[in-house]
C-alpha atoms as a PDB file:
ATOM      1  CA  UNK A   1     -76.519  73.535  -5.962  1.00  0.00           C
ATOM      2  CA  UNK A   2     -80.241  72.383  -6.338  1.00  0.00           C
ATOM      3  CA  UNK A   3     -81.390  68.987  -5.996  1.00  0.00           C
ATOM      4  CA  UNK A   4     -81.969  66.270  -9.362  1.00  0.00           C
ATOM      5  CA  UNK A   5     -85.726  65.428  -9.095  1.00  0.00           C
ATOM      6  CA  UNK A   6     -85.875  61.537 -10.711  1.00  0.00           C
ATOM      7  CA  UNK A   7     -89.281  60.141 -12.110  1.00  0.00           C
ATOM      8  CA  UNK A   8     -90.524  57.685 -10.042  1.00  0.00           C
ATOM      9  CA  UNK A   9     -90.573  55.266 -12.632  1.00  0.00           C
ATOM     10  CA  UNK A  10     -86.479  55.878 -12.739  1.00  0.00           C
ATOM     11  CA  UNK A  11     -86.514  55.499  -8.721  1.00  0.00           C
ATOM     12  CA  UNK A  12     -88.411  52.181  -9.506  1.00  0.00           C
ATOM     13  CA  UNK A  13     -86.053  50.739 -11.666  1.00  0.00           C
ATOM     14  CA  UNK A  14     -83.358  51.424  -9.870  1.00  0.00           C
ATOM     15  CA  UNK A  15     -84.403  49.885  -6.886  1.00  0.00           C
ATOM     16  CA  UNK A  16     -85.439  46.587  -8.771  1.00  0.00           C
ATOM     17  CA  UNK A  17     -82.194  46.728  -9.792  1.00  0.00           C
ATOM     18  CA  UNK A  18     -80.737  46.846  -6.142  1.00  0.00           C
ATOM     19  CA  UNK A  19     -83.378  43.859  -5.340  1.00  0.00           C
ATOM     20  CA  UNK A  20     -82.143  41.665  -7.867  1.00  0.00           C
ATOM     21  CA  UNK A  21     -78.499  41.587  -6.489  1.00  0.00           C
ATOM     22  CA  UNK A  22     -76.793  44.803  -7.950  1.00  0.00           C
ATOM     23  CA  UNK A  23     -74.914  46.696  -5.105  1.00  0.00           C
ATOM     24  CA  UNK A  24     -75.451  50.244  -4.540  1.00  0.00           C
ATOM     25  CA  UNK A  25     -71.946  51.198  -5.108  1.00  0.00           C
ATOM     26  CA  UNK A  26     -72.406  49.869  -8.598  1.00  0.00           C
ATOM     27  CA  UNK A  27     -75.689  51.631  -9.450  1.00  0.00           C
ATOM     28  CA  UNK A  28     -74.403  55.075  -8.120  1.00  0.00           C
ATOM     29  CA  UNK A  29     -71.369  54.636 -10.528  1.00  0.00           C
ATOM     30  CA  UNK A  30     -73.289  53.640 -13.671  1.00  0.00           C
ATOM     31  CA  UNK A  31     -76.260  56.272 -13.045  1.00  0.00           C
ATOM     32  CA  UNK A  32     -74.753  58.888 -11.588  1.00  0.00           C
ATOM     33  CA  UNK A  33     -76.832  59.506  -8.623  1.00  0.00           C
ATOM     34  CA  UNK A  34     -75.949  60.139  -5.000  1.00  0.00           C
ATOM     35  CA  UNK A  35     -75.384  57.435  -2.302  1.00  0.00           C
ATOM     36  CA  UNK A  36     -77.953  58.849  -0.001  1.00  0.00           C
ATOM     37  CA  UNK A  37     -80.582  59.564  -2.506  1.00  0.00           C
ATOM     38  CA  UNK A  38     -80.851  56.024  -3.595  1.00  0.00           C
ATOM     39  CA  UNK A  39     -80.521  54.973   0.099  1.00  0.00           C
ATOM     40  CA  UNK A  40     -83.484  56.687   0.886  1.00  0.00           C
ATOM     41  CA  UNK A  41     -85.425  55.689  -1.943  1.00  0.00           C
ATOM     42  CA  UNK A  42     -84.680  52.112  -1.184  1.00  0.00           C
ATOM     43  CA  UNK A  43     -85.480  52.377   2.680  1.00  0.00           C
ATOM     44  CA  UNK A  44     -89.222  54.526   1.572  1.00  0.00           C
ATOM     45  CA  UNK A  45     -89.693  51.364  -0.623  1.00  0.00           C
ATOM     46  CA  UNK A  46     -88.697  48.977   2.385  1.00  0.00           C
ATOM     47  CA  UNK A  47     -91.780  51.036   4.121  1.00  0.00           C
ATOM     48  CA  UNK A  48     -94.098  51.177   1.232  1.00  0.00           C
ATOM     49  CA  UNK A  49     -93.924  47.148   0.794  1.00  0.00           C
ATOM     50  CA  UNK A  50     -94.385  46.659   4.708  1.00  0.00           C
ATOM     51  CA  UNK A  51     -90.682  45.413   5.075  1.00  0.00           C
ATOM     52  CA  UNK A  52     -89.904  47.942   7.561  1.00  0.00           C
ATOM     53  CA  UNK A  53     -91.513  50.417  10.065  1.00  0.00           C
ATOM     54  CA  UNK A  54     -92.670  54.027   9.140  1.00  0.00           C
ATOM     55  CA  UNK A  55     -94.916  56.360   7.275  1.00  0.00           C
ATOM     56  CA  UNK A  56     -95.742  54.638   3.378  1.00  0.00           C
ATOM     57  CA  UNK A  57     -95.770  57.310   0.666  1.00  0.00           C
ATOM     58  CA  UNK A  58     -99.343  57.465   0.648  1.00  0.00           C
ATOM     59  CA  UNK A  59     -99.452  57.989   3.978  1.00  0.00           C
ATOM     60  CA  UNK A  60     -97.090  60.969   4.024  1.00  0.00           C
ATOM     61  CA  UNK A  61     -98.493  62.665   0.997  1.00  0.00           C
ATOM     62  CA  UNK A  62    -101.928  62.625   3.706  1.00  0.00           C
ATOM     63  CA  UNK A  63     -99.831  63.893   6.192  1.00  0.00           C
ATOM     64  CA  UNK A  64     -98.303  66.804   4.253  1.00  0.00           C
ATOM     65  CA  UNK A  65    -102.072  67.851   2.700  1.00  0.00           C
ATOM     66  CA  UNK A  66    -103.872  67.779   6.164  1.00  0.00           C
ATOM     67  CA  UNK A  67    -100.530  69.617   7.548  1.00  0.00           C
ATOM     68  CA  UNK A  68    -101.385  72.319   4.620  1.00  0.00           C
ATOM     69  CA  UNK A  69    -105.122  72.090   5.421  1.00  0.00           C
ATOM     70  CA  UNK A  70    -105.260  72.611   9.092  1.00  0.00           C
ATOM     71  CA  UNK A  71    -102.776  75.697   8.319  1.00  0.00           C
ATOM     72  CA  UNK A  72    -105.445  77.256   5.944  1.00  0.00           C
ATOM     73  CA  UNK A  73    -108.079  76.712   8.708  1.00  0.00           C
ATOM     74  CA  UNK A  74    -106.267  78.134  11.380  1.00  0.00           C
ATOM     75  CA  UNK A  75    -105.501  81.057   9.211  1.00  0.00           C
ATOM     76  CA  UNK A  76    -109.100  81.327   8.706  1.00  0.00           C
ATOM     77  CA  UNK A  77    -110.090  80.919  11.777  1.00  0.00           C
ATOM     78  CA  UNK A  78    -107.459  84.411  12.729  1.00  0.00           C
ATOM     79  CA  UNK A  79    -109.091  86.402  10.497  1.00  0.00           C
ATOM     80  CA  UNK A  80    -113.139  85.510  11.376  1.00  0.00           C
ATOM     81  CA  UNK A  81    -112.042  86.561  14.771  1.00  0.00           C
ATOM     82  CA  UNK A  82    -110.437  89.442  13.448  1.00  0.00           C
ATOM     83  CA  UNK A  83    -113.554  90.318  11.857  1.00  0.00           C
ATOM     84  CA  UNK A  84    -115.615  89.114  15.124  1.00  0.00           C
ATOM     85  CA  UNK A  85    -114.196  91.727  17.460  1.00  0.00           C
ATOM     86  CA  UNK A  86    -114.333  94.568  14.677  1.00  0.00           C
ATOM     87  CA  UNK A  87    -117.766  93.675  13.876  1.00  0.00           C
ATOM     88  CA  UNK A  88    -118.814  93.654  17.964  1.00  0.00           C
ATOM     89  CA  UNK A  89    -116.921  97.197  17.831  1.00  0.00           C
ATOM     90  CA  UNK A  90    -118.760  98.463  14.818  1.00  0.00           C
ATOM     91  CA  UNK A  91    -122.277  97.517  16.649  1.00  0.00           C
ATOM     92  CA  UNK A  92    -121.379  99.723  19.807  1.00  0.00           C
ATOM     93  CA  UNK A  93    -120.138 102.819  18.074  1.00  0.00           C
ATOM     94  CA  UNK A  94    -122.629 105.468  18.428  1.00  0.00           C
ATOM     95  CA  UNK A  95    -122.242 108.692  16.545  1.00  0.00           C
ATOM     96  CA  UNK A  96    -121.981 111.622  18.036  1.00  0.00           C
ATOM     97  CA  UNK A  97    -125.384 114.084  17.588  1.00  0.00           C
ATOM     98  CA  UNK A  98    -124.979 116.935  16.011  1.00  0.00           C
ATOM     99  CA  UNK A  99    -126.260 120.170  18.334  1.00  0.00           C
ATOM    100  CA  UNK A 100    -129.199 121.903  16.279  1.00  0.00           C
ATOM    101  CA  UNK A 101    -127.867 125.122  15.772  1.00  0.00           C
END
């Protein structure tokens, strides 16, 4: 069973909603989404508004693109050696002379 992907501005409401009083038993019977999910989506807000320790949104959505990035580049970096030691190989082969018969 796949996951429900929520809008943020759903996420958002919901967690005003759990600011203002309403009790997370109550908002996972009248929307219908998991305990943990909305758990987790109020503890990332906790982060994002500096109430409690850890990476912010923003700062994880860095995180995953230079995690992506410095994958690419070491990728790159395999196959320009790759090409390196095949081009050094290529500059030392020397065909063999044909005898003038």
């Amino acid at each position: 069973m796949g996951r429900k992907h929520y809008p943020p501005e759903y996420k958002r409401r919901l967690i005003e909603l759990y600011r203002s009083g309403r009790r997370v038993s109550e908002l996972i019977a009248e929307f219908g989404v998991s305990e943990t999910g909305l758990r987790k989506w109020i503890a990332q807000a906790e982060v994002d508004s500096g109430e409690r320790e850890g990476l912010t949104t923003d700062e994880k959505t860095e995180l995953a693109r230079l995690r992506r990035e410095n994958a690419e580049l070491r990728e790159e970096r395999e196959i320009l050696k790759k090409f390196a030691a095949w081009s050094a190989q290529e500059a030392n082969w020397n065909p063999r002379k044909r005898s003038g018969s």
